[in-house]
C-alpha atoms as a PDB file:
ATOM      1  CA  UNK A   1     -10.185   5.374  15.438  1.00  0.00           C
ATOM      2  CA  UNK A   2      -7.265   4.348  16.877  1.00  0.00           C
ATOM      3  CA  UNK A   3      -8.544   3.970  20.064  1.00  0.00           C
ATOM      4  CA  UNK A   4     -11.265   1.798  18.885  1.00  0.00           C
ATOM      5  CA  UNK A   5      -8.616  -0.657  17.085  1.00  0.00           C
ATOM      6  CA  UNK A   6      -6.626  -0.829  20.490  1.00  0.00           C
ATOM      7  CA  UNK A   7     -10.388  -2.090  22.233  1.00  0.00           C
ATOM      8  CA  UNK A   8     -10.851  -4.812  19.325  1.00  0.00           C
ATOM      9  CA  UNK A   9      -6.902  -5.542  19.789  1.00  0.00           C
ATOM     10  CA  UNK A  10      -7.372  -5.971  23.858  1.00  0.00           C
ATOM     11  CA  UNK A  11     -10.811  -7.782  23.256  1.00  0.00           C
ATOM     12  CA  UNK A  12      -9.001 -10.319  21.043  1.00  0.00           C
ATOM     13  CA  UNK A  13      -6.335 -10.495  23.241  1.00  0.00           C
ATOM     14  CA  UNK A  14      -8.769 -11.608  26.426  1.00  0.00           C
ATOM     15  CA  UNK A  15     -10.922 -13.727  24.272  1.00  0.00           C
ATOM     16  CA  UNK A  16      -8.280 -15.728  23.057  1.00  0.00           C
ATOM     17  CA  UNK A  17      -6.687 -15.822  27.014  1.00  0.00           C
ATOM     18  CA  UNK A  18     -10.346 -17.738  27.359  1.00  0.00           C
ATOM     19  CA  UNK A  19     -10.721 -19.791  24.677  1.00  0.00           C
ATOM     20  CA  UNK A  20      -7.208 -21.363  23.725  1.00  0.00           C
ATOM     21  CA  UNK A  21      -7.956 -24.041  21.508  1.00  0.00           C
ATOM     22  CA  UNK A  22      -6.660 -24.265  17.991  1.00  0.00           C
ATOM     23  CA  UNK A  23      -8.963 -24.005  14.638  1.00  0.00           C
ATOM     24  CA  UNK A  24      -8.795 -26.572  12.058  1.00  0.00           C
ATOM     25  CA  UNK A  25     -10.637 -25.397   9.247  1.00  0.00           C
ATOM     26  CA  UNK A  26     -11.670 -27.830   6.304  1.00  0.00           C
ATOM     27  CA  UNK A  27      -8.941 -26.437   3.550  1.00  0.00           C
ATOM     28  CA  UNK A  28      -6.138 -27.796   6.668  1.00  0.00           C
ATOM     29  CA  UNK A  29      -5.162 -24.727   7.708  1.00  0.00           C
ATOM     30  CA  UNK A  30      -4.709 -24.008  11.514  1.00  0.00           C
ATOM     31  CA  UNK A  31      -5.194 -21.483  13.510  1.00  0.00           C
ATOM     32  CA  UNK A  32      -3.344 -20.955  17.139  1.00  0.00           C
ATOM     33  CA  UNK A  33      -5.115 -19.775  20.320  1.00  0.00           C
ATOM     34  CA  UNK A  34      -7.889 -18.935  18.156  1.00  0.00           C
ATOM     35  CA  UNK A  35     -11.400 -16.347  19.273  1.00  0.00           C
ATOM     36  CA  UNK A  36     -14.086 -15.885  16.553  1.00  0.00           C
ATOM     37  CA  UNK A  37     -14.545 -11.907  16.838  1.00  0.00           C
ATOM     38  CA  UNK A  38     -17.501 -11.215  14.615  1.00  0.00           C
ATOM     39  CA  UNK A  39     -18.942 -11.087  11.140  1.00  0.00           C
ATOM     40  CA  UNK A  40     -16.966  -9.879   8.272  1.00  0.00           C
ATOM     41  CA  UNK A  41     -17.643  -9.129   4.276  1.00  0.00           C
ATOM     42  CA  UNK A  42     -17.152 -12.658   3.102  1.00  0.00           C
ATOM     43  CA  UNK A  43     -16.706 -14.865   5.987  1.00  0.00           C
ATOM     44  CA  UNK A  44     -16.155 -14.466   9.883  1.00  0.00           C
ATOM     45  CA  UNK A  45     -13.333 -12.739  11.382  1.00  0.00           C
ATOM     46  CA  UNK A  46     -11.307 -14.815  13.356  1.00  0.00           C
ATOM     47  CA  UNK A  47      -8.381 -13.350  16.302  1.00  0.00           C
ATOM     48  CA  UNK A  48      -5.028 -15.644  16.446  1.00  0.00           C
ATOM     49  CA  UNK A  49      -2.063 -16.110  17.648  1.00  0.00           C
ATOM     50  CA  UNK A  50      -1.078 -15.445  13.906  1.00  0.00           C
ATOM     51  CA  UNK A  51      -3.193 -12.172  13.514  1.00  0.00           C
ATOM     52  CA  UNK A  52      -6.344 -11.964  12.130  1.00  0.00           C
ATOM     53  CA  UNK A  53      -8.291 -14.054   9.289  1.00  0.00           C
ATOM     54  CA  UNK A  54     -11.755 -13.899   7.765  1.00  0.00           C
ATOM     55  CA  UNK A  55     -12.591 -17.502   7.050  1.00  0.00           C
ATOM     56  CA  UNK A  56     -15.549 -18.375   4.910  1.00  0.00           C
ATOM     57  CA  UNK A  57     -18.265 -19.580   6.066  1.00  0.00           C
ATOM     58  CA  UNK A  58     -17.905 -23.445   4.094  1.00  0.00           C
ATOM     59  CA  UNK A  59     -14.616 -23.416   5.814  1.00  0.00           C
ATOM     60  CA  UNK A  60     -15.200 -23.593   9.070  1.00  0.00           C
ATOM     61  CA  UNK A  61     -15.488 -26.991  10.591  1.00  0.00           C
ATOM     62  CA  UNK A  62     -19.313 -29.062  11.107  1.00  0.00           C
ATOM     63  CA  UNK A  63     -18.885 -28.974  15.077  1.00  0.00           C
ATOM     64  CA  UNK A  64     -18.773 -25.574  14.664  1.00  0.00           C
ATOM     65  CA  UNK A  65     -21.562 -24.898  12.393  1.00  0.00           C
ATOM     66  CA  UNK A  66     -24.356 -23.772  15.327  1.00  0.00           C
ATOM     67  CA  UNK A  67     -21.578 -21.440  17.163  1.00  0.00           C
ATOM     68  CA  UNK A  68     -21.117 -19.262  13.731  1.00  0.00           C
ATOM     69  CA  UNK A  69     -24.664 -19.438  12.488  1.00  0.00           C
ATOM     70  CA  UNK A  70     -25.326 -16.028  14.824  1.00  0.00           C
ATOM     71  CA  UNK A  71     -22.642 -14.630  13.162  1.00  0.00           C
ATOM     72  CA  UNK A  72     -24.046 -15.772   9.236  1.00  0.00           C
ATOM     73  CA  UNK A  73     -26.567 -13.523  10.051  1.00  0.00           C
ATOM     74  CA  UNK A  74     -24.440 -10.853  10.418  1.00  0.00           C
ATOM     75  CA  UNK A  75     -22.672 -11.339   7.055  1.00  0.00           C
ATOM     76  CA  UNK A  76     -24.708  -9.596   4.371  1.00  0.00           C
ATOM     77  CA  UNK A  77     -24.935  -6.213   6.796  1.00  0.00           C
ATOM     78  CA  UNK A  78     -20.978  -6.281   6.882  1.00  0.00           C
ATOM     79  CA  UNK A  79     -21.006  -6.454   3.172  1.00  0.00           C
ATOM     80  CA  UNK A  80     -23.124  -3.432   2.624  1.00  0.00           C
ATOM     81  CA  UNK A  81     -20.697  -1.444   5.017  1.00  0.00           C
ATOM     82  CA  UNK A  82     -17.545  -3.023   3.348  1.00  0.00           C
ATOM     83  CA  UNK A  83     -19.163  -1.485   0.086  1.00  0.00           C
ATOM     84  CA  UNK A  84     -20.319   1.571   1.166  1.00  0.00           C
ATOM     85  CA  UNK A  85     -16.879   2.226   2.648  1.00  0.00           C
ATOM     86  CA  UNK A  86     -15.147   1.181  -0.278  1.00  0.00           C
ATOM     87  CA  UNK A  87     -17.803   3.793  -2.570  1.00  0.00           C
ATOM     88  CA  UNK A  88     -16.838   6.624  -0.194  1.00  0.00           C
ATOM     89  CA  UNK A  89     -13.077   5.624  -0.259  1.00  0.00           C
ATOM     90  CA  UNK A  90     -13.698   6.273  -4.723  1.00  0.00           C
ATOM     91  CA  UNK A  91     -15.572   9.459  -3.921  1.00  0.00           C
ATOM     92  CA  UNK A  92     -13.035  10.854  -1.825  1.00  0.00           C
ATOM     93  CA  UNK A  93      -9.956  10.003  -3.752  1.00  0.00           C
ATOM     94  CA  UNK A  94     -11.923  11.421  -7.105  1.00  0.00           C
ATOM     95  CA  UNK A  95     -12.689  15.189  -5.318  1.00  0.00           C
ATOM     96  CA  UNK A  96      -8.983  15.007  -4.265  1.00  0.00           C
ATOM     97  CA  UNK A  97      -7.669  14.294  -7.597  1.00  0.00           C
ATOM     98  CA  UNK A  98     -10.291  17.087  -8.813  1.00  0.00           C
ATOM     99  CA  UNK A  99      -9.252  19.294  -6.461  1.00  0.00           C
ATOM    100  CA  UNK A 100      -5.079  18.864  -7.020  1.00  0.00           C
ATOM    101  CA  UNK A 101      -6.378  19.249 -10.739  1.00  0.00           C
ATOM    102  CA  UNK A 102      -7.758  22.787  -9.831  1.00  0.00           C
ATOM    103  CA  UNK A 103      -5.147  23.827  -7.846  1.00  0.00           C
ATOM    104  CA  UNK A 104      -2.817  22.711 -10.606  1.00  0.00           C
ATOM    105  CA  UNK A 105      -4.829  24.771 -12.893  1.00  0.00           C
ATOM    106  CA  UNK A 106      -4.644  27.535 -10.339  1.00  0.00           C
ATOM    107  CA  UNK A 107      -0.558  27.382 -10.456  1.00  0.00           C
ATOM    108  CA  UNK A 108      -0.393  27.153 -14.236  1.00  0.00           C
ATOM    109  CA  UNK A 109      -2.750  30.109 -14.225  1.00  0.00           C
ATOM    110  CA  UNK A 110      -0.504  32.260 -11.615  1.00  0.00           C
ATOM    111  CA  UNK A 111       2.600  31.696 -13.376  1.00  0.00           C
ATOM    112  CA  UNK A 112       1.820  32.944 -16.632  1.00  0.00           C
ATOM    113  CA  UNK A 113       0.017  36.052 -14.955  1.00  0.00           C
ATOM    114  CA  UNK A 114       3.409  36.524 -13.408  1.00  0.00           C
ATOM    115  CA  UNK A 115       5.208  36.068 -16.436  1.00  0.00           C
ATOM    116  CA  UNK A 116       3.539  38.637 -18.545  1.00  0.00           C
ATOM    117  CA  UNK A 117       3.691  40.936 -15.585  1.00  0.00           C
ATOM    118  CA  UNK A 118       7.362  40.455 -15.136  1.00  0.00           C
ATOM    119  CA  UNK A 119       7.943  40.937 -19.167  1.00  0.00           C
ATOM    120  CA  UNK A 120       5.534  44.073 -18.826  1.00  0.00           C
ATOM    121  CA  UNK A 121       7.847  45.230 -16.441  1.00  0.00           C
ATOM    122  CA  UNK A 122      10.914  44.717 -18.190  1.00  0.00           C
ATOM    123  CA  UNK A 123       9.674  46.598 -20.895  1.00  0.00           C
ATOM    124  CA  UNK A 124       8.911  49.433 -18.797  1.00  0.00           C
ATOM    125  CA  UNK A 125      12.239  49.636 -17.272  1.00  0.00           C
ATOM    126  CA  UNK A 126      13.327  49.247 -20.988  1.00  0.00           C
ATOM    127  CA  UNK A 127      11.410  52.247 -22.260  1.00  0.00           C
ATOM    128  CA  UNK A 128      12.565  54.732 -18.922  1.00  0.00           C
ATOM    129  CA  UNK A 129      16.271  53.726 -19.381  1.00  0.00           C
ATOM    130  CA  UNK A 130      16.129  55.162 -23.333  1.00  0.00           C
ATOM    131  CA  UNK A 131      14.569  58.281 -21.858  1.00  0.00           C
ATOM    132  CA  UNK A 132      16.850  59.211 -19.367  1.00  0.00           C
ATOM    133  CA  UNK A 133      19.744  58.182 -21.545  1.00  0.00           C
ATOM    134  CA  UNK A 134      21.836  61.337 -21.254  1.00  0.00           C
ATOM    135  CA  UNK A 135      24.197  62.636 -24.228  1.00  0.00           C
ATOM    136  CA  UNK A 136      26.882  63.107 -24.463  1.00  0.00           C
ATOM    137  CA  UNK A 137      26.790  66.951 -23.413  1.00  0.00           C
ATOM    138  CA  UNK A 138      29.915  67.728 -21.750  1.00  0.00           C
ATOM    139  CA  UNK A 139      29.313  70.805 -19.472  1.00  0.00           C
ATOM    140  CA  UNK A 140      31.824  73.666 -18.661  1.00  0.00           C
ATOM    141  CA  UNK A 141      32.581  74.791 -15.683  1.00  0.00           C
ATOM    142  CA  UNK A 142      34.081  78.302 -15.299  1.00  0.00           C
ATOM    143  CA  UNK A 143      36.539  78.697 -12.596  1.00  0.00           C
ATOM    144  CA  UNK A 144      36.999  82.056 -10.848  1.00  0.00           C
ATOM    145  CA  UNK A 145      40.281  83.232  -9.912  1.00  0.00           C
ATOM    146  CA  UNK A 146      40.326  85.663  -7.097  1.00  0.00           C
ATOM    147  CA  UNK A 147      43.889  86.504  -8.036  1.00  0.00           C
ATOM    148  CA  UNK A 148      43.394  89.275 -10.787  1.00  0.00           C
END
């Protein structure tokens, strides 16, 4: 991916070395050492000195009308695309908010397993200590005396 942004970045780069005239489009703004790169949902993409733009296509000037119209063809396909990306873009943030729900679930679940085991435990180590609870039996110890 990135790879292919660095082509389209080196493309627009040697496109606009070639063509470095300045666009003019009808709302007034203008656009530096300009290169029209390709279709694009909604308009035309446009490299320039600025960055890039997608300019509608009533925006661009008449003398340009015939150099874009193999590009208007282009248009509807890039919307599909745009679309589709943007519906897979939904589907994949919903199964990763579904599956941080499970795992949450998961945790919750864990926790209280190891809560009940640690209290089962406790009470374990409760019941042994009051077994082996010793009295107080105090035992005697006879001493022998070697003397007699």
């Amino acid at each position: 991916m990135k790879k292919i942004i660095l082509l389209l970045f080196l493309l627009a780069g040697l496109t606009c070395m070639v063509q470095a005239d300045d666009l003019v489009i009808k709302s007034g703004a203008v656009f530096k050492n300009y290169a029209i790169a390709g279709a694009a949902p909604g308009g035309i993409r446009v490299f320039h000195s600025g960055g890039v733009a997608i300019i509608p296509l009533d925006q661009f000037p008449d003398e340009l009308k015939s150099k874009i119209a193999k590009f208007k063809k282009d248009i509807p396909a890039e919307n599909k695309k745009y679309q589709q990306r943007k519906k897979d873009y939904k589907k994949r943030k919903a199964a990763k908010k579904k599956l941080l729900k499970e795992r949450a679930a998961k945790e919750k679940k864990s926790a209280e397993i190891l809560k009940k085991e640690a209290a089962k435990a406790k009470q374990i180590q409760t019941k042994l200590r009051g077994k082996t609870k010793t009295s107080n039996v105090k035992f005697e110890t006879t001493k022998n005396n070697d003397n007699d």
